[in-house]
C-alpha atoms as a PDB file:
ATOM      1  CA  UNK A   1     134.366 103.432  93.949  1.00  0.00           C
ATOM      2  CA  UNK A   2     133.714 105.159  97.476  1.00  0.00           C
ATOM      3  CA  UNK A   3     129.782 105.210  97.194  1.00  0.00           C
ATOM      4  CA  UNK A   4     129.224 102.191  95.339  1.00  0.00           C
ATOM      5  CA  UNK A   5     125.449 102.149  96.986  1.00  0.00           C
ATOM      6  CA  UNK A   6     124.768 105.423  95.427  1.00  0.00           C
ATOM      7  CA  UNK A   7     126.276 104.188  91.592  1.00  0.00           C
ATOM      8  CA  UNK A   8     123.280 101.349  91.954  1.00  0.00           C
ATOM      9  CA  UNK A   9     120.898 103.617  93.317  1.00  0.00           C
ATOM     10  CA  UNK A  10     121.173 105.816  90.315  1.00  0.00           C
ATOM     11  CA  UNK A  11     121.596 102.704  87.438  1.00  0.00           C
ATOM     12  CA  UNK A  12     118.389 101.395  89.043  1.00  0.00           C
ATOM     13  CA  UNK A  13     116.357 104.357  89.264  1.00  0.00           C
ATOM     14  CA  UNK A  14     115.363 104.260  85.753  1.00  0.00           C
ATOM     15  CA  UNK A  15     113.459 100.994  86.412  1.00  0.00           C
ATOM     16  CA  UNK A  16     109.847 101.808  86.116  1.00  0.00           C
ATOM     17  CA  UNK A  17     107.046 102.951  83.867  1.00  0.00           C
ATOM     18  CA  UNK A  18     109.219 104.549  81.552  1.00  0.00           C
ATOM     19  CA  UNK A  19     111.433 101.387  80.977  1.00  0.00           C
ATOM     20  CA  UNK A  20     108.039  99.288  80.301  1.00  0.00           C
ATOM     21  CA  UNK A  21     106.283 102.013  78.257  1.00  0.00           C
ATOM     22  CA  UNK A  22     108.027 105.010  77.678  1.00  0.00           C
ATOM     23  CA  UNK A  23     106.775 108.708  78.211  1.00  0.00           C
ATOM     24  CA  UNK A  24     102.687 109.947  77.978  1.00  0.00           C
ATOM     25  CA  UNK A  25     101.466 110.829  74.924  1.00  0.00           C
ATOM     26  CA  UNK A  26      99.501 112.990  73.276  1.00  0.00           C
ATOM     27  CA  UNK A  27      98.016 111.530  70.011  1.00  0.00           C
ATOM     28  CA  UNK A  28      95.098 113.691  67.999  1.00  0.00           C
ATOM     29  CA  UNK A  29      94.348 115.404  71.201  1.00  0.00           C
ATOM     30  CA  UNK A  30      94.024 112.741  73.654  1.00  0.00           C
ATOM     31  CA  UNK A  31      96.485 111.918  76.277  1.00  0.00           C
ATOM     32  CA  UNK A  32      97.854 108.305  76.619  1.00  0.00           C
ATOM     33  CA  UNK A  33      99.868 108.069  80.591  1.00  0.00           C
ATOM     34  CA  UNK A  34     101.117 104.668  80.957  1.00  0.00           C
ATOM     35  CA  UNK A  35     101.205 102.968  84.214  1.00  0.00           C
ATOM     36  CA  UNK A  36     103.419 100.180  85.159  1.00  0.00           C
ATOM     37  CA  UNK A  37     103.895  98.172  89.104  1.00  0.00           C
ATOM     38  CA  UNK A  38     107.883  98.258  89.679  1.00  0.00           C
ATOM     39  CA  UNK A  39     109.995  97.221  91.844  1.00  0.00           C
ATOM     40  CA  UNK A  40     113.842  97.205  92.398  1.00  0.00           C
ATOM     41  CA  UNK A  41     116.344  96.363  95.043  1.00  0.00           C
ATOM     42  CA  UNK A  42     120.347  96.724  95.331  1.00  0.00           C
ATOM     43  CA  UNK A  43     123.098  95.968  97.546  1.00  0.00           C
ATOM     44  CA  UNK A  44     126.503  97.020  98.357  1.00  0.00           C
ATOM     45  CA  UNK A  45     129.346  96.079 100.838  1.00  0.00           C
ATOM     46  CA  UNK A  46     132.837  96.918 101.629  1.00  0.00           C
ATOM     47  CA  UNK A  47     134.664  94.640 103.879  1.00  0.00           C
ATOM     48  CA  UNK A  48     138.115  95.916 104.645  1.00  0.00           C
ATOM     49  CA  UNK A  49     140.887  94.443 103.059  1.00  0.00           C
ATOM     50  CA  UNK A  50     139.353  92.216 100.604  1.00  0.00           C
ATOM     51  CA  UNK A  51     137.710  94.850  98.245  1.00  0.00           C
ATOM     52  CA  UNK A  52     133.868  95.553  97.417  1.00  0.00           C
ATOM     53  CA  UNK A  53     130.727  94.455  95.813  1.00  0.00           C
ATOM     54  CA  UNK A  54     126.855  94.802  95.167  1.00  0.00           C
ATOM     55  CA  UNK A  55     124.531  93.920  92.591  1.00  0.00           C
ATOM     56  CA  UNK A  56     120.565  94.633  92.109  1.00  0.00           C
ATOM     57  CA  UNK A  57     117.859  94.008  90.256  1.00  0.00           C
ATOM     58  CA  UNK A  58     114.288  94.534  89.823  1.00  0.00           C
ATOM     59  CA  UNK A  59     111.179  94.136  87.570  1.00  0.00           C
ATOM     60  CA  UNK A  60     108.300  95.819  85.900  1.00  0.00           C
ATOM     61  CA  UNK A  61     104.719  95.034  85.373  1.00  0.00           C
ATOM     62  CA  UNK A  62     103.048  97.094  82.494  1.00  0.00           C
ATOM     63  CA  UNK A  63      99.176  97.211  84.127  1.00  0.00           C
ATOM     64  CA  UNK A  64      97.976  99.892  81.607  1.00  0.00           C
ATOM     65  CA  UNK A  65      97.058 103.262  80.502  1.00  0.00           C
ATOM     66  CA  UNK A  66      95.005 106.166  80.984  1.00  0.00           C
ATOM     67  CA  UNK A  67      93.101 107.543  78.595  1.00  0.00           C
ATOM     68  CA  UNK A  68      92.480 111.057  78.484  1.00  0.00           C
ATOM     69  CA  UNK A  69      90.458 113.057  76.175  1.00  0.00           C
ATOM     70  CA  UNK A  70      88.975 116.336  77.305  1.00  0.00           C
ATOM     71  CA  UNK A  71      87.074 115.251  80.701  1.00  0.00           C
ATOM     72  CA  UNK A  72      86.932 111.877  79.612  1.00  0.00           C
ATOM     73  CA  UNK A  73      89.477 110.209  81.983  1.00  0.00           C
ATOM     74  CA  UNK A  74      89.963 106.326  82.337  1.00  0.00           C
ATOM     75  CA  UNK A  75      91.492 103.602  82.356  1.00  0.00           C
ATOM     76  CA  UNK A  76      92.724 100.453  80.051  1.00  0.00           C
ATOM     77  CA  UNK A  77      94.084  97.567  81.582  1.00  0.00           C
ATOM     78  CA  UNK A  78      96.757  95.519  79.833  1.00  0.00           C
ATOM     79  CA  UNK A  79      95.046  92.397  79.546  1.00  0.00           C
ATOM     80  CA  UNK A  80      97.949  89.989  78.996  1.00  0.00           C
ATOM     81  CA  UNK A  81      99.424  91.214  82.519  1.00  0.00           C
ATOM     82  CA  UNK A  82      96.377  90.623  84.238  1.00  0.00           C
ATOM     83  CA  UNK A  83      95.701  87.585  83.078  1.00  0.00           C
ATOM     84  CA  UNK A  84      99.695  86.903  84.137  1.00  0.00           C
ATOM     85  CA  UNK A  85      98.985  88.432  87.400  1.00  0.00           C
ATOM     86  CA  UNK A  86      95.468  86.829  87.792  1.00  0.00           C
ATOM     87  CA  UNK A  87      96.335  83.020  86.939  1.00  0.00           C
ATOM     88  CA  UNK A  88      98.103  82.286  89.957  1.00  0.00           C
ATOM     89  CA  UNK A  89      95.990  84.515  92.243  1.00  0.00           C
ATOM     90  CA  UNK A  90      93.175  82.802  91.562  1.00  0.00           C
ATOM     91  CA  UNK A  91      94.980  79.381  91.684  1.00  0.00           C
ATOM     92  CA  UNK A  92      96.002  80.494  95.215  1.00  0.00           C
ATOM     93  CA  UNK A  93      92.497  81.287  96.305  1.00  0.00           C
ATOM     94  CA  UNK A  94      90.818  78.586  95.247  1.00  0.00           C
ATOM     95  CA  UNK A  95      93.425  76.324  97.046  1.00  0.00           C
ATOM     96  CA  UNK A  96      93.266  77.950 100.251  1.00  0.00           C
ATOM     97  CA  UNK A  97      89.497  77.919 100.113  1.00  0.00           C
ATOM     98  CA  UNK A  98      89.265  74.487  99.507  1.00  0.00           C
ATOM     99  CA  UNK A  99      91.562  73.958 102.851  1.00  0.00           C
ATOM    100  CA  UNK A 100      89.661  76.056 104.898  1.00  0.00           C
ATOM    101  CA  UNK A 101      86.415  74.452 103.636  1.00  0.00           C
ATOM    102  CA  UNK A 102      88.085  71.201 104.595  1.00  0.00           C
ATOM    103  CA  UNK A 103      88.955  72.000 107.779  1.00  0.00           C
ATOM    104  CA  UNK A 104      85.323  73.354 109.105  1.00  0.00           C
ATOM    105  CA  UNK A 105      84.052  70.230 108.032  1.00  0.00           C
ATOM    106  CA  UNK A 106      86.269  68.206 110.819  1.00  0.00           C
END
């Protein structure tokens, strides 16, 4: 395989919002466009004489949807992934407050 970085490129392109929730849609007149955070990485090497390799990865987030109908645009949140995403956010924030509270009292 001469372009083995190109091969993953491609396999790993698909990784997004369409992987998470598919395509928009448009249901009784209103349009339904999915949105998604994503995120993917690869890796490839060729070292003379001993052959090749590479591997990748990545992830995706569903976040939510807009809604659109007519002018009416907005937006609804996909609550399980916030919460995910919001858990340890929080968790951190409230420990690093708690350290710099700590140390202005010294």
């Amino acid at each position: 395989m001469p372009n083995l970085a190109l091969e993953l490129g491609k396999q790993t392109a698909s990784i997004g919002v369409t992987s998470v929730y598919g395509e928009q849609q448009d249901v009784d007149g209103i349009r339904i466009i999915p949105v998604a955070l994503s995120w993917h990485g690869f890796g490839a090497g060729e070292e003379p004489g001993s052959g090749s390799g590479g591997g990748g990865g990545g992830a995706a987030i569903p976040v939510g949807a807009y809604i659109r109908k007519g002018d009416d645009l907005r937006f609804e949140p996909n609550l399980i992934s916030l919460i995910a995403v919001g858990i340890p956010f929080v968790w951190v924030a409230g420990r690093v407050l708690s350290r710099i509270i700590r140390a202005l009292k010294r």
